[in-house]
Protein backbone atom coordinates (compact mmCIF):
# COMPACT_ATOMS: atom_id res chain seq x y z
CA UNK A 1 -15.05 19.60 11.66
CA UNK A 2 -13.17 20.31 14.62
CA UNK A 3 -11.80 18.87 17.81
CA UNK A 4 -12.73 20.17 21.10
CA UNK A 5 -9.67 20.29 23.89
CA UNK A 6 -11.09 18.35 26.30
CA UNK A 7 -8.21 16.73 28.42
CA UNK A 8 -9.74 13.25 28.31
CA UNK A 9 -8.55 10.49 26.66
CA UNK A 10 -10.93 9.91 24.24
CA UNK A 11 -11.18 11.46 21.32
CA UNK A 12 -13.92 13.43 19.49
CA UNK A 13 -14.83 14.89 16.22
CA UNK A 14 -17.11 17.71 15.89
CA UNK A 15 -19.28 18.49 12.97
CA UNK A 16 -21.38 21.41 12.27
CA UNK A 17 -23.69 21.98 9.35
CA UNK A 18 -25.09 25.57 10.22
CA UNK A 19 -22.31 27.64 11.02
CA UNK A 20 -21.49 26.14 14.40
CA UNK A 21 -24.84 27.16 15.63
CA UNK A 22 -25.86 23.45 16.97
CA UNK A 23 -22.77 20.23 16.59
CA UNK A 24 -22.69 16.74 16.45
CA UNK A 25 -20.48 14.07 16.92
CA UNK A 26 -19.16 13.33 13.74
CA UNK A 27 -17.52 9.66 14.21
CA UNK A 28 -19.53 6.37 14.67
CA UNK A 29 -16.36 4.73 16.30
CA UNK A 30 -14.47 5.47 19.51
CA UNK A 31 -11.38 7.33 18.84
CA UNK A 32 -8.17 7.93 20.92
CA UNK A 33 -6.93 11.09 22.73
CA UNK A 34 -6.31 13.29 19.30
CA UNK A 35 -3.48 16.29 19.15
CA UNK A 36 -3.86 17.03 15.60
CA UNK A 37 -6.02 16.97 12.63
CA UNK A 38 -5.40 17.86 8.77
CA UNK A 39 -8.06 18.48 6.39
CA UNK A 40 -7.65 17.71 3.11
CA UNK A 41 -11.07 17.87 1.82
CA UNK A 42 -14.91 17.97 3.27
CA UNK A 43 -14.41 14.45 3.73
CA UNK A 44 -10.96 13.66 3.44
CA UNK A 45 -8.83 14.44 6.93
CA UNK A 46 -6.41 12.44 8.64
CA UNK A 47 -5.81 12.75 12.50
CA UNK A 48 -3.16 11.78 15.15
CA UNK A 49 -2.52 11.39 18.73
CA UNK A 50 -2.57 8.66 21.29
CA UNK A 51 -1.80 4.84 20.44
CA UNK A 52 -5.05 3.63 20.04
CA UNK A 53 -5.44 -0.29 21.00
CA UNK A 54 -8.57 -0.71 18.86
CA UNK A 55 -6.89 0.78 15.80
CA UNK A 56 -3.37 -0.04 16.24
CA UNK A 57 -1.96 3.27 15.18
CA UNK A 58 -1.91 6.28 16.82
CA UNK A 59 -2.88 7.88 12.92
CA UNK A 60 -6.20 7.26 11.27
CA UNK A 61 -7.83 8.48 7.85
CA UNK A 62 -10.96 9.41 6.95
CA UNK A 63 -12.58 9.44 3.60
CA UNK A 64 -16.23 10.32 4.58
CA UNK A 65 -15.60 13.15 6.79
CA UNK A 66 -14.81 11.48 9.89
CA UNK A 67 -17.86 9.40 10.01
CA UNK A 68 -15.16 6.31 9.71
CA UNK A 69 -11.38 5.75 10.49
CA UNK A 70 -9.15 3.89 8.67
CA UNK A 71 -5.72 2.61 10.18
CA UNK A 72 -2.61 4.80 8.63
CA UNK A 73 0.41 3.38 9.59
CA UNK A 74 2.59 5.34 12.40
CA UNK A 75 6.06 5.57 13.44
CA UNK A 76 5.80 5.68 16.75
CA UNK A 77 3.00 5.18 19.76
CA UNK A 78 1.90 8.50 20.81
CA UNK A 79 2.38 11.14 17.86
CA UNK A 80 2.46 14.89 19.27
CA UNK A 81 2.14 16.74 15.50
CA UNK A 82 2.88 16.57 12.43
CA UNK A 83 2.19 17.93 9.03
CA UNK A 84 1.04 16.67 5.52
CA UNK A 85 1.84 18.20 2.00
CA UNK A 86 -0.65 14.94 0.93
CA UNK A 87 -2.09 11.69 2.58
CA UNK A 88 1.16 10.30 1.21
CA UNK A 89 3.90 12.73 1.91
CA UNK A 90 4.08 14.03 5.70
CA UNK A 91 6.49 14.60 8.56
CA UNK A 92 5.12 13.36 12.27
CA UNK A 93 7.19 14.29 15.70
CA UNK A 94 6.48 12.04 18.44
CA UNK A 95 6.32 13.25 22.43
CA UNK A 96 10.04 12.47 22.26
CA UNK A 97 10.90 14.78 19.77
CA UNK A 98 11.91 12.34 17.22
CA UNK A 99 11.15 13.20 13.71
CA UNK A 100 9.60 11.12 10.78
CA UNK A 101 8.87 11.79 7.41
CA UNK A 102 6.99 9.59 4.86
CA UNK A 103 7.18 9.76 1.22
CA UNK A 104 4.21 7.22 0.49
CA UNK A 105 1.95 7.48 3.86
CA UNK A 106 3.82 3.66 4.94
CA UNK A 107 7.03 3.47 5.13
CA UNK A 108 8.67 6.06 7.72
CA UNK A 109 12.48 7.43 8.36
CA UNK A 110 13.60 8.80 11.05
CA UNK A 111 16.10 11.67 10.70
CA UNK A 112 18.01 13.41 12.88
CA UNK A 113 17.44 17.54 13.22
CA UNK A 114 21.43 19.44 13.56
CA UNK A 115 19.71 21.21 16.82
């Protein structure tokens, strides 16, 4: 799975199933303007990126290899990266350079950075 840079602000998942010699579109469901994508499995990935009014969160889950999104909560509207050591336990920075970390994938702190 991947996601093509497009510069739009929709979002699109990728999938390949030859060794990228033809693609398709891997989601059934409109997706926001993503910035980042973890894989945790062939069908386990989370992504992140623009606030997405359909969803409500600007982080969704997949569990079927990005056919379908679940909402995953978010600390903030527009999520630039972020990083997961699990689906629980992650760190997001938004486009304001705050920081977030999660310790059970809901509940989110910010904390400040000494530079």
């Amino acid at each position: 799975i991947v996601w093509p840079f497009s510069g739009r602000s929709d979002g699109c998942l990728l999938r390949t199933a030859d060794g990228g010699a033809t693609w398709q579109n891997a989601s059934v469901q409109p997706l926001p303007r993503i910035t980042g994508m973890q894989v945790f499995s062939r069908d386990h990935l989370i992504v992140w990126g623009d606030w997405s009014t359909q969803q409500r969160t600007s982080i969704l889950e997949s569990v079927d290899g990005g056919v379908t999104f679940q909402q995953k909560p978010s600390p903030c509207a527009q999520v630039e990266t972020a990083a997961w050591l699990n689906p629980a336990q992650g760190v997001v920075v938004d486009r304001l350079s705050r920081v977030f970390v999660t310790h059970d994938g809901k509940n989110f702190q910010q904390i400040d950075l000494p530079c």
